[in-house]
N, C-alpha and C. Protein backbone atom coordinates (compact mmCIF):
# COMPACT_ATOMS: atom_id res chain seq x y z
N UNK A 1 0.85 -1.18 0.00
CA UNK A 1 0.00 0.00 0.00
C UNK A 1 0.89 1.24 0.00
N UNK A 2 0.21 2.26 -0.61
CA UNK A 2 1.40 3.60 -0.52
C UNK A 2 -0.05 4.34 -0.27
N UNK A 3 1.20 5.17 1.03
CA UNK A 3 0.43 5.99 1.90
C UNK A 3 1.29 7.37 1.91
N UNK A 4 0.80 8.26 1.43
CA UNK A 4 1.37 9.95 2.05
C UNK A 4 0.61 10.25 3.06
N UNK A 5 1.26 10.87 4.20
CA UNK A 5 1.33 11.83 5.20
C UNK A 5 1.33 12.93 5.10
N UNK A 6 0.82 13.53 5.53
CA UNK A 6 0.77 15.30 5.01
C UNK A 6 0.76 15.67 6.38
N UNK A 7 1.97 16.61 6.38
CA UNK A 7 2.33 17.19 8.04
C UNK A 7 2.04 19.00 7.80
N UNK A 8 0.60 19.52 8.06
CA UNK A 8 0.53 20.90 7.67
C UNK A 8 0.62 21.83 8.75
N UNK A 9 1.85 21.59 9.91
CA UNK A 9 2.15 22.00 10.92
C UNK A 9 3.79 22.59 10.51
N UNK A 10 4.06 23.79 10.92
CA UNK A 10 5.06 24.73 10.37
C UNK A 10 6.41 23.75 11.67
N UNK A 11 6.01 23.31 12.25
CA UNK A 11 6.85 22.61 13.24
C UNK A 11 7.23 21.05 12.62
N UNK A 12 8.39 21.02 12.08
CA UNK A 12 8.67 19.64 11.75
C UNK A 12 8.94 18.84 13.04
N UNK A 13 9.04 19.01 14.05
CA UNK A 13 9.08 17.95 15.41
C UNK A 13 8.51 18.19 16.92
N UNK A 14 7.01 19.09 16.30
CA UNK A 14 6.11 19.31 16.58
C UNK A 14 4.93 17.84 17.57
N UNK A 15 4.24 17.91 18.20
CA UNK A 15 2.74 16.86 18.04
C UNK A 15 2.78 16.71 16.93
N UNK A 16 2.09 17.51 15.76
CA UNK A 16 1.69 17.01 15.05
C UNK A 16 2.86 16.33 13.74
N UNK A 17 4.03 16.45 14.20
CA UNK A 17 4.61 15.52 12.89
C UNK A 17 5.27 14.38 13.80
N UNK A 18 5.00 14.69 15.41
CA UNK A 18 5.56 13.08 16.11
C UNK A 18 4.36 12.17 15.71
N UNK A 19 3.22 12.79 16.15
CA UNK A 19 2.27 11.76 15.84
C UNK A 19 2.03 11.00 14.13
N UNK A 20 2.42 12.30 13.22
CA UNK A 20 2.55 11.69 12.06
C UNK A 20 3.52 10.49 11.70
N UNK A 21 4.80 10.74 12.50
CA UNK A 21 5.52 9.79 12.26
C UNK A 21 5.52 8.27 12.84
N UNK A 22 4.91 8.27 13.99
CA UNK A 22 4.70 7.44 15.09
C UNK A 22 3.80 6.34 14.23
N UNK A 23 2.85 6.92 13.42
CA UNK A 23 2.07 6.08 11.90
C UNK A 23 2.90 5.73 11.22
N UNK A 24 3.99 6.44 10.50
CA UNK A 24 4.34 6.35 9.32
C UNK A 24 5.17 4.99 9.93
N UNK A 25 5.73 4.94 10.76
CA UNK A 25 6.64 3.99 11.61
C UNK A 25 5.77 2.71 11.61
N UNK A 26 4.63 2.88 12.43
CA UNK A 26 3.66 1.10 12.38
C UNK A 26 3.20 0.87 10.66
N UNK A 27 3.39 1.88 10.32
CA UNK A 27 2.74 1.49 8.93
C UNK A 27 3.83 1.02 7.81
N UNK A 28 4.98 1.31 7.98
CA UNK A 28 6.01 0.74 7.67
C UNK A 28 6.50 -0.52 8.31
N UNK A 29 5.92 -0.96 9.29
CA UNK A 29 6.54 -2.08 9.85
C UNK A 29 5.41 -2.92 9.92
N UNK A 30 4.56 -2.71 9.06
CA UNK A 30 3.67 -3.56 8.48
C UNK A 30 3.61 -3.94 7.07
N UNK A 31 4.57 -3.30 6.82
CA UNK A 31 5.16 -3.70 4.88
C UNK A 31 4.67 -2.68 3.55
N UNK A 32 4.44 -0.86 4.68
CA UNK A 32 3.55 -0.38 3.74
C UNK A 32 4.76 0.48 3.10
N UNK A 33 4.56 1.29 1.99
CA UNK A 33 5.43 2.25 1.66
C UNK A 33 4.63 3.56 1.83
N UNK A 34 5.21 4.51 3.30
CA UNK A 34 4.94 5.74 3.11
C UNK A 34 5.96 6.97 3.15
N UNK A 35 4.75 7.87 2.22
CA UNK A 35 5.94 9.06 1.53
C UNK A 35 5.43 10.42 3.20
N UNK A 36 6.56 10.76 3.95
CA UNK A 36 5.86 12.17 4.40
C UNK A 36 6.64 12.93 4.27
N UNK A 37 5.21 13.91 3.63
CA UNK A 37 5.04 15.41 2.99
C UNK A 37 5.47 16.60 4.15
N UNK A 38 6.44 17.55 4.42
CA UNK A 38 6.16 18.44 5.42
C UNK A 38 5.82 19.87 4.59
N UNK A 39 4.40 19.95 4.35
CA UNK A 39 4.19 20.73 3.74
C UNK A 39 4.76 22.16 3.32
N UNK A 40 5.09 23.11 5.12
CA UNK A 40 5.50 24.05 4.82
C UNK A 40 6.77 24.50 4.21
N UNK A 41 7.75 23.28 4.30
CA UNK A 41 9.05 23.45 3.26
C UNK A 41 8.28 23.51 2.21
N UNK A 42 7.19 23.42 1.25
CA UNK A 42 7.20 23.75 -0.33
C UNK A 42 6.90 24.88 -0.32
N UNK A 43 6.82 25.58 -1.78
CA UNK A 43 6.41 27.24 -2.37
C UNK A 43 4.93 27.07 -2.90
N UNK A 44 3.51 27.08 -2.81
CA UNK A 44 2.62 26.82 -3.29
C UNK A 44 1.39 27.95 -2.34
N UNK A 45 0.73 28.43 -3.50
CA UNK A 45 -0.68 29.31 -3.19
C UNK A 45 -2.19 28.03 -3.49
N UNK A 46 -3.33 28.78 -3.03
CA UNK A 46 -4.25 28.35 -2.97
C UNK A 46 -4.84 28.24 -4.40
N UNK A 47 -6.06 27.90 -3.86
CA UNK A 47 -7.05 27.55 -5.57
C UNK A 47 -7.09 29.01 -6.47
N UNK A 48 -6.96 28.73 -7.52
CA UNK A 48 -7.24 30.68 -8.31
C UNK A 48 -8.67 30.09 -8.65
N UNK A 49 -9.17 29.09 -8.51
CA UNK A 49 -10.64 28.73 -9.24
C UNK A 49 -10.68 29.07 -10.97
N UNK A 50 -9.64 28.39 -11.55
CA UNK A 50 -9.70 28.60 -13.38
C UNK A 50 -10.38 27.26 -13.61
N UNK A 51 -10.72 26.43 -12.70
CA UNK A 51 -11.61 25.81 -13.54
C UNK A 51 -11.04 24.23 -14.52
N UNK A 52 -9.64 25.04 -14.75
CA UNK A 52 -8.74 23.93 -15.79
C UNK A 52 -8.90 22.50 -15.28
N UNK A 53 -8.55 22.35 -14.04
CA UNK A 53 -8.97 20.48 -13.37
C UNK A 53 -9.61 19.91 -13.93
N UNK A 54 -10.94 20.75 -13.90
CA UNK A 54 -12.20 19.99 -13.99
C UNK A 54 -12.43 19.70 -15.79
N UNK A 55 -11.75 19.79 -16.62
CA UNK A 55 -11.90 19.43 -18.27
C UNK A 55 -11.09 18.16 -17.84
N UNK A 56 -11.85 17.24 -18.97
CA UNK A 56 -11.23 15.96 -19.46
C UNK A 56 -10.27 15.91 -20.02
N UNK A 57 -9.38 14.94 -19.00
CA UNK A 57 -7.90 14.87 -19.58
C UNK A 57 -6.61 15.77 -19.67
N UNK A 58 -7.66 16.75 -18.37
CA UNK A 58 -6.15 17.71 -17.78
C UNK A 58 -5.51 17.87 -17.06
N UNK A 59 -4.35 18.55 -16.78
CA UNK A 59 -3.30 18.03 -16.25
C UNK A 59 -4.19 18.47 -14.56
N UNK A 60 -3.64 17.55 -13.24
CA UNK A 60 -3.67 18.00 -12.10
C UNK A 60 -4.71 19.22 -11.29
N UNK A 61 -3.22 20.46 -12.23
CA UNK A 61 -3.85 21.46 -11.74
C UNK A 61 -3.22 22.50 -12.93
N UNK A 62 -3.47 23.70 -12.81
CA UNK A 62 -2.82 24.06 -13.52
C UNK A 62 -2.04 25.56 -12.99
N UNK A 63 -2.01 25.48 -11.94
CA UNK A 63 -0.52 26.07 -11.36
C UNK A 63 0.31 25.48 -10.75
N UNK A 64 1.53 25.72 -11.94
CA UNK A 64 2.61 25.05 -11.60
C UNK A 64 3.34 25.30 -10.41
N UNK A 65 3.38 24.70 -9.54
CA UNK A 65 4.41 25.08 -8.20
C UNK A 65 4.65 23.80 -7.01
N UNK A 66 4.76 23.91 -5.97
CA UNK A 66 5.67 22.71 -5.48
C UNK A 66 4.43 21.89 -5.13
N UNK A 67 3.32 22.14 -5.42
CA UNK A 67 2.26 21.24 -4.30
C UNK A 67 1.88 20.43 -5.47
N UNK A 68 2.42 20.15 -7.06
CA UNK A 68 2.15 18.86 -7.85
C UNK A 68 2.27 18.43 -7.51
N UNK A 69 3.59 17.69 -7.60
CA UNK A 69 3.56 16.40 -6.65
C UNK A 69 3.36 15.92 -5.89
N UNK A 70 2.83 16.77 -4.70
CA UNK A 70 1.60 16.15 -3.50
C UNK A 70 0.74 15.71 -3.95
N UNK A 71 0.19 16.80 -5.08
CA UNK A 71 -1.41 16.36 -5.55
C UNK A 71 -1.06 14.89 -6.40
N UNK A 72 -0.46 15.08 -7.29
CA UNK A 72 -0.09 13.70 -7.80
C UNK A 72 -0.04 12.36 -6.82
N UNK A 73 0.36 12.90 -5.66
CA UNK A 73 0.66 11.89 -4.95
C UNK A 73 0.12 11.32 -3.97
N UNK A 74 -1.67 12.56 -3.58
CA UNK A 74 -2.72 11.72 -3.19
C UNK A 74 -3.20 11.32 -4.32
N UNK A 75 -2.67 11.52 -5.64
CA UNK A 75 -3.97 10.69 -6.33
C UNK A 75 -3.66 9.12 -6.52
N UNK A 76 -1.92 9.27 -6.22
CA UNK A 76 -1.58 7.23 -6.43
C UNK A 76 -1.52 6.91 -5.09
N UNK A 77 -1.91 7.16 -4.24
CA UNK A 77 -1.84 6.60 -2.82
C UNK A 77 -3.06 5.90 -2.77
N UNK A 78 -2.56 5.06 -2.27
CA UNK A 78 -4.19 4.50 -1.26
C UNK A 78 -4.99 4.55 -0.39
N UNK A 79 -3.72 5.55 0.68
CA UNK A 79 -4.38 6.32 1.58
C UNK A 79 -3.90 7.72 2.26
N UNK A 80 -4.14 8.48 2.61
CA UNK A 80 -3.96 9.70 2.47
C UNK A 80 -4.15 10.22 4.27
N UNK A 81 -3.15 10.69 4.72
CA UNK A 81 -3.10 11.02 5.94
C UNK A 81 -2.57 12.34 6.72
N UNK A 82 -3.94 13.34 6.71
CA UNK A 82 -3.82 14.26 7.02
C UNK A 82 -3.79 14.59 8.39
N UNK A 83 -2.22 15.43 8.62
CA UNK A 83 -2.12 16.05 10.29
C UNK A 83 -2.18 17.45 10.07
N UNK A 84 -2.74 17.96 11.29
CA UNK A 84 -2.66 19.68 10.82
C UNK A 84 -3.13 20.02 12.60
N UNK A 85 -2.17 21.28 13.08
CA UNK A 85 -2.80 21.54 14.04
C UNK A 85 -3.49 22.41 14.35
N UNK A 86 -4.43 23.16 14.99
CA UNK A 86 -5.54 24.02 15.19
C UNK A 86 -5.24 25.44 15.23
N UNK A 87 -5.06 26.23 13.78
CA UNK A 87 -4.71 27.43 14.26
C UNK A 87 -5.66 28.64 14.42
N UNK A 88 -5.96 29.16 15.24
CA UNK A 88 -7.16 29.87 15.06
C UNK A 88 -8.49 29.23 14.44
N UNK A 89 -8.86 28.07 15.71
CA UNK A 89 -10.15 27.94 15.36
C UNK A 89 -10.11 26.85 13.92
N UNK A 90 -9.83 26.46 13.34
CA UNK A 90 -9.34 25.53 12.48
C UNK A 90 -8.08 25.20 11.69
N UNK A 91 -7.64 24.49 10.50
CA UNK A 91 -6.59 23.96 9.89
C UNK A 91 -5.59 25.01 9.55
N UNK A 92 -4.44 24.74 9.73
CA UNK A 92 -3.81 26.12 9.14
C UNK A 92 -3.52 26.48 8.24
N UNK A 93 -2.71 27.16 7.66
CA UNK A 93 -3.65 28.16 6.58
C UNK A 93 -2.78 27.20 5.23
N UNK A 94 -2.24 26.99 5.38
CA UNK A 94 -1.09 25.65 4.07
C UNK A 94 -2.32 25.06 3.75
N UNK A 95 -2.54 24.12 5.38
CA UNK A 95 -3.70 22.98 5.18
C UNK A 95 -4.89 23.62 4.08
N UNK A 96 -5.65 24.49 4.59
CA UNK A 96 -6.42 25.14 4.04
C UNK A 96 -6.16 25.01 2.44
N UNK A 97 -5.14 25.88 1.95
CA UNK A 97 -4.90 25.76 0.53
C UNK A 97 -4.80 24.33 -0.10
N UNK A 98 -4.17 23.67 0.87
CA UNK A 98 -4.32 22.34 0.02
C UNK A 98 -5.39 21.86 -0.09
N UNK A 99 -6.51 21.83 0.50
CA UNK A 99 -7.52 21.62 0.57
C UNK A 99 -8.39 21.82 -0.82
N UNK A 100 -8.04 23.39 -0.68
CA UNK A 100 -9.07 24.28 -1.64
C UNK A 100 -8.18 23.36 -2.98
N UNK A 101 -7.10 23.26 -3.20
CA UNK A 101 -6.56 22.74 -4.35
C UNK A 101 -6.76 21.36 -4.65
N UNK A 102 -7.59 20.61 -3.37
CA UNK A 102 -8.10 19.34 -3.79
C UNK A 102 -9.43 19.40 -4.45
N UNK A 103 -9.62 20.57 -4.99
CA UNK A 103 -11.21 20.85 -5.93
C UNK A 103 -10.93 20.17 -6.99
N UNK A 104 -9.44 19.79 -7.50
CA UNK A 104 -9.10 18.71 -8.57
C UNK A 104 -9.69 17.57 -8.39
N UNK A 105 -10.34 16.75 -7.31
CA UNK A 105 -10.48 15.89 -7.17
C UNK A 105 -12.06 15.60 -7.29
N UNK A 106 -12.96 16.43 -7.85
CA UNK A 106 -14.14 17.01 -8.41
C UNK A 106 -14.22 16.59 -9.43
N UNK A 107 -13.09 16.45 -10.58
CA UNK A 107 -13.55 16.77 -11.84
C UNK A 107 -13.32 15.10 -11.88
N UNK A 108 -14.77 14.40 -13.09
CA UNK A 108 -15.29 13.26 -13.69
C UNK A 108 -14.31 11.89 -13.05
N UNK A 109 -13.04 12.79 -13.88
CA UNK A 109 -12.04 11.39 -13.68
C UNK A 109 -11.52 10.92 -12.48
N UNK A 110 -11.27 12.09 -12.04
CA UNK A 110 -10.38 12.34 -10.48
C UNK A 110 -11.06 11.76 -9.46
N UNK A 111 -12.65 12.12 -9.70
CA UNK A 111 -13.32 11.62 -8.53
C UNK A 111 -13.97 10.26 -7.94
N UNK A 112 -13.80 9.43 -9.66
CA UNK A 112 -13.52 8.03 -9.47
C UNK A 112 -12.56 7.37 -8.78
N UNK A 113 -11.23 7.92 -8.74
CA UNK A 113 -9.83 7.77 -8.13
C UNK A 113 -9.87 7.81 -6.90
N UNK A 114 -10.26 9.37 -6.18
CA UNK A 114 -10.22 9.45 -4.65
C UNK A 114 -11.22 8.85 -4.06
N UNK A 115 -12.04 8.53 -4.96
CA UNK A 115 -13.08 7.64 -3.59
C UNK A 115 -13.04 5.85 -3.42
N UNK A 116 -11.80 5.64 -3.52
CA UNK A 116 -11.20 4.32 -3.85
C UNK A 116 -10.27 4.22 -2.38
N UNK A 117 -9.70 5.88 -1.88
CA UNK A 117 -8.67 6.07 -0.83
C UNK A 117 -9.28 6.08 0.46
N UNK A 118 -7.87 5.90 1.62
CA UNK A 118 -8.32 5.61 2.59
C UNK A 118 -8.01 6.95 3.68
N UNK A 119 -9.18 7.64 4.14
CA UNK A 119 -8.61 9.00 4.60
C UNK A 119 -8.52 8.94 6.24
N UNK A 120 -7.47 9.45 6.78
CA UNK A 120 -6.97 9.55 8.09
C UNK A 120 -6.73 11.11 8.23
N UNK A 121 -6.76 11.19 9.81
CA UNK A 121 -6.71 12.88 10.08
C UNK A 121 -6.00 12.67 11.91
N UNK A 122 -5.01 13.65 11.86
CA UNK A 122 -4.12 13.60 12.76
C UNK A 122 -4.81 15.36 12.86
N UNK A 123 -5.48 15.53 14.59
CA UNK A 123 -5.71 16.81 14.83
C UNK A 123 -4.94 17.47 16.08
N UNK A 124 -4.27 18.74 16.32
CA UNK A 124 -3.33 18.78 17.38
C UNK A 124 -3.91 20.10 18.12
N UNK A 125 -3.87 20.62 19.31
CA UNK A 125 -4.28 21.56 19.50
C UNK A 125 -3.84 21.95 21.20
N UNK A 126 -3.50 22.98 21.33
CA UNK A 126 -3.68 23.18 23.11
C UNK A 126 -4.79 22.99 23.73
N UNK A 127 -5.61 23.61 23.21
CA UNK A 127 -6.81 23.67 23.97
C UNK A 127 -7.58 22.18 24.54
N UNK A 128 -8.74 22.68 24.72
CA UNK A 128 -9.80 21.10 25.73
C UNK A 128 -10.58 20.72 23.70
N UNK A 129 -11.10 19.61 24.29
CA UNK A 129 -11.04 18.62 22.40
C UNK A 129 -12.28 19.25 22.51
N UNK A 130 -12.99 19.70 23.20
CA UNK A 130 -14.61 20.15 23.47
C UNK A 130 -15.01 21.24 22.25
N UNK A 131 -13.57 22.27 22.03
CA UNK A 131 -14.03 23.12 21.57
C UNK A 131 -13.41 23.00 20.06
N UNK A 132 -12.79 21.51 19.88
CA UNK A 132 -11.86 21.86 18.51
C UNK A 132 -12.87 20.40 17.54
N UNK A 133 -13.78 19.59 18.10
CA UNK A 133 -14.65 18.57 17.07
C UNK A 133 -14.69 19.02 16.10
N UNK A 134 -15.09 19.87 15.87
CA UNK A 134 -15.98 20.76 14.40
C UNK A 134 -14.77 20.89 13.26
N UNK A 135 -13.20 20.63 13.53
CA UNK A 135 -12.57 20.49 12.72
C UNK A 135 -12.35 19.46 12.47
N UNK A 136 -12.60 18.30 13.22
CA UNK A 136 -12.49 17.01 12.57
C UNK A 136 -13.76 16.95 11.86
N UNK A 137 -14.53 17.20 12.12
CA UNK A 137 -16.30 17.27 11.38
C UNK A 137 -16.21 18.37 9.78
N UNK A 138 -14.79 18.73 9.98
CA UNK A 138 -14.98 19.81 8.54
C UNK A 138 -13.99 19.20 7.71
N UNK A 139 -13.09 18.24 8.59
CA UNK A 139 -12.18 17.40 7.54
C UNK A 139 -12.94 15.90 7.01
N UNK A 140 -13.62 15.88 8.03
CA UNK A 140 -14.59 14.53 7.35
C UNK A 140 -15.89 14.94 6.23
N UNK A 141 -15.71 16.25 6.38
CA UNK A 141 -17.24 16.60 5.72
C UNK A 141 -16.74 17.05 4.52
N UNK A 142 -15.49 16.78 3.86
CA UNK A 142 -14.74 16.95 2.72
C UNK A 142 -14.05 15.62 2.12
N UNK A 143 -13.61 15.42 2.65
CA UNK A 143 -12.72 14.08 2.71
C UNK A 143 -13.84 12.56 2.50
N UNK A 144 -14.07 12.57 3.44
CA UNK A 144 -15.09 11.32 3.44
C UNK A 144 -16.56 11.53 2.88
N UNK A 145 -17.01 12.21 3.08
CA UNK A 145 -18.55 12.60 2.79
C UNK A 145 -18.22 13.23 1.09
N UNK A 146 -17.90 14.59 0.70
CA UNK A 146 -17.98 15.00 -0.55
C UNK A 146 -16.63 14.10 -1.56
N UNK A 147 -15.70 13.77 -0.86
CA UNK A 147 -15.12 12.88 -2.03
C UNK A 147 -15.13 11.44 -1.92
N UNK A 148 -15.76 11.06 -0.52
CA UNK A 148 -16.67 9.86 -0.51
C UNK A 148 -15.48 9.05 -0.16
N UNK A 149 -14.37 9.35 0.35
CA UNK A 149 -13.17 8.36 0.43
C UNK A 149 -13.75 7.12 2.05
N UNK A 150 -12.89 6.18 2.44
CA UNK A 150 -13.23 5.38 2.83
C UNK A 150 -12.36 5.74 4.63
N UNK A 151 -13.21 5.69 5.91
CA UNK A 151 -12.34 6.43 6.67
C UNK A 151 -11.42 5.39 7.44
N UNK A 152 -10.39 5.62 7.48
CA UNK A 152 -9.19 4.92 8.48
C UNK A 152 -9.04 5.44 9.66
N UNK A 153 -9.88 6.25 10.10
CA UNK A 153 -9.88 6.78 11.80
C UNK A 153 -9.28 8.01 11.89
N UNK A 154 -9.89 8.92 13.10
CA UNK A 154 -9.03 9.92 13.25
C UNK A 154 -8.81 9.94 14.50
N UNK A 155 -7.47 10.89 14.92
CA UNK A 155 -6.69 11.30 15.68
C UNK A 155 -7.05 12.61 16.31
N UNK A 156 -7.53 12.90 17.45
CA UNK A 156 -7.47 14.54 17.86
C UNK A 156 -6.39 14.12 19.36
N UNK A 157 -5.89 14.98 19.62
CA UNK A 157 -4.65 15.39 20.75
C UNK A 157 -4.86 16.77 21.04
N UNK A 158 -5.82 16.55 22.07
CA UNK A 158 -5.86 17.95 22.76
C UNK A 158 -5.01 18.25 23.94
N UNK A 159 -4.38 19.17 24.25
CA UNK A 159 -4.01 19.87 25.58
C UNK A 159 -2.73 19.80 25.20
N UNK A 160 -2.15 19.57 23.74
CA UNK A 160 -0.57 19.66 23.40
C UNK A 160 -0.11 20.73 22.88
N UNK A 161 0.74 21.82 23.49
CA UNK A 161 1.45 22.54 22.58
C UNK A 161 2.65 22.41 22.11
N UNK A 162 3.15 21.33 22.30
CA UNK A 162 4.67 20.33 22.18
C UNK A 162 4.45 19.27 21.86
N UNK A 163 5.30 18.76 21.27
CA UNK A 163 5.77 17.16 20.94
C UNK A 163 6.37 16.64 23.00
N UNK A 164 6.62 18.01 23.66
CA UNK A 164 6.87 17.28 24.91
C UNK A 164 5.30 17.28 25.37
N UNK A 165 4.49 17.47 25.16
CA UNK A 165 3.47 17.37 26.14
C UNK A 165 2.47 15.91 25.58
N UNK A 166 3.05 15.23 24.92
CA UNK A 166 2.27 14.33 24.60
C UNK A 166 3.34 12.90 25.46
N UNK A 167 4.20 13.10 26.13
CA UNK A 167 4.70 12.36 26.97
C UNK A 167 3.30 11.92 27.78
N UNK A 168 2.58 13.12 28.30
CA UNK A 168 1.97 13.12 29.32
C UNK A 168 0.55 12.22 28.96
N UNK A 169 0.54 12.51 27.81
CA UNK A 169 -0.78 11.21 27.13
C UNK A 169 -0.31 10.42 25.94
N UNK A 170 0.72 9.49 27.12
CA UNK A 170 0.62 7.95 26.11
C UNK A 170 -0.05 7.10 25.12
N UNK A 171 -1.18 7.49 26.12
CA UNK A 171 -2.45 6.83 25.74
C UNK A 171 -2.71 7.33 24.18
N UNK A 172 -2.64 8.68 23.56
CA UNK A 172 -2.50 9.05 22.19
C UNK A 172 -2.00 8.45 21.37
N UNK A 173 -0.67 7.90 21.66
CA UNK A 173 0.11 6.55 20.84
C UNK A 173 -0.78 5.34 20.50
N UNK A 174 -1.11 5.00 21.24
CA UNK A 174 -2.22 3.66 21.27
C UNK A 174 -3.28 3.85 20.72
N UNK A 175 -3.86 5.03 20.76
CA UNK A 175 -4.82 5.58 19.36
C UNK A 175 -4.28 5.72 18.27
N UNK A 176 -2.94 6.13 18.04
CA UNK A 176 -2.24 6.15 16.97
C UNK A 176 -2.06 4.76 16.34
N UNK A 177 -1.90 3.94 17.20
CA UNK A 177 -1.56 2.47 16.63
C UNK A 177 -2.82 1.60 16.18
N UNK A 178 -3.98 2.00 16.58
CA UNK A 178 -5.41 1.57 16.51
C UNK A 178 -5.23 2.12 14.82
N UNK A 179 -5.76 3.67 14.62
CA UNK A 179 -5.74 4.24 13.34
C UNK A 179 -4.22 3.67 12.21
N UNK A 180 -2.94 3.25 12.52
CA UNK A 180 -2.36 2.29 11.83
C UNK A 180 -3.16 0.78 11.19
N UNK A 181 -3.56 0.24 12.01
CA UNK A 181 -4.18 -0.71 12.40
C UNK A 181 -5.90 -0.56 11.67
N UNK A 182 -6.51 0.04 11.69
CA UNK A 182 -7.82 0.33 11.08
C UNK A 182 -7.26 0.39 9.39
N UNK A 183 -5.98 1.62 9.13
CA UNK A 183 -5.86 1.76 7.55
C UNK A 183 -4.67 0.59 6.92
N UNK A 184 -4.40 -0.30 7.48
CA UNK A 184 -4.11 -1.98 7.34
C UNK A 184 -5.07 -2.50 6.92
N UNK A 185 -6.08 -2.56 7.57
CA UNK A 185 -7.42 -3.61 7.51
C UNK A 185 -8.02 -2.80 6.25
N UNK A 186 -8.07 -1.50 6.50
CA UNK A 186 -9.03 -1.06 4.79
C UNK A 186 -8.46 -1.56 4.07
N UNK A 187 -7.16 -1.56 3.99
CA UNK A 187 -6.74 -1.46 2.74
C UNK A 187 -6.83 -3.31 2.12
N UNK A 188 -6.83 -3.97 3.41
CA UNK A 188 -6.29 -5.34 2.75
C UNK A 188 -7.85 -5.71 2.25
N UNK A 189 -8.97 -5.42 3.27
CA UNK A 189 -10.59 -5.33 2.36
C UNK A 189 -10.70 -5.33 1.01
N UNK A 190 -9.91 -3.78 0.38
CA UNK A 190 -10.23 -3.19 -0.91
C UNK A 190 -9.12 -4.27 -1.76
N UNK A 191 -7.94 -4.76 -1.16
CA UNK A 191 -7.52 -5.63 -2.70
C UNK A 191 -7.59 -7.01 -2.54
N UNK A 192 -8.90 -7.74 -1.58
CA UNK A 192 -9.61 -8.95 -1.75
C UNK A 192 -10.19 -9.22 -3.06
């Protein structure tokens, strides 16, 4: 199985790219091949809305800049694993654009493709989880619901503003290894 990670946290050793990796790790030692993305090293803007995606038989996207080959590279994955931590009230603002630039995944052809994948969501935040649901409910209400992908579990980690404060909830790991463990089992389902 090939799996990208998408780490849309400006902190490469952050919560949110320990926990990304802490996957990429069981999921590799389950025989998978995954690629992780740390988003904010690339150069890339949001959707301009031209529309180009959505014609038959065109390329991606059609601004050229570093986030092709991401996009390319949820479209050959099998499963797709988004971390992002809570900035102001939702995803931050990278996440966001990538998002808006998954409107490629709309057009006829594309959308046969992504709803074949297996979507995961790594959520990080200081705050209490009480007040941050509604972003896992806005990544599922894209992801799973409008591109219909298949879900491998999600992740929220509240009360972390460090990769040190998740010492303090172990127990997050073991959810982490569950959601390894859930996008194993999709995947071996879909090539029965």
């Amino acid at each position: 199985m090939k799996v990208i990670a998408i780490n849309c946290s400006p902190r490469q050793k952050g919560s949110t790219a320990t926990l990304l990796h802490h996957l990429e790790k069981r999921l590799i030692e389950k025989g998978h091949d995954v690629e992780f993305v740390p988003l904010y090293d690339l150069q890339f803007k949001g959707c301009k809305a031209c529309q180009a995606c959505q014609k038959k038989g065109a390329p991606i996207c059609a601004i050229k800049d570093d986030l092709i080959p991401v996009l390319e590279a949820m479209e050959q994955a099998d499963a797709i694993i988004f971390g992002s931590p809570v900035y102001i009230g939702l995803v931050t603002g990278c996440a966001k654009s990538l998002i808006d630039r998954c409107y490629t995944f709309f057009g006829e052809e594309r959308s046969k493709i992504i709803k074949q994948k297996i979507f995961s969501d790594v959520i990080t935040q200081g705050g209490d989880i009480q007040y941050f649901e509604y972003v896992r409910e806005h990544l599922h209400t894209w992801f799973i619901e409008s591109f219909e992908m298949q879900s491998g579990g999600s992740l929220i980690a509240a009360g972390v503003s460090s990769a040190k404060d998740l010492k303090d909830q172990p127990e997050i790991f073991d959810k982490a290894d569950i959601i390894a463990d859930n996008i194993d089992k999709q995947y071996k389902k879909t090539v029965k």
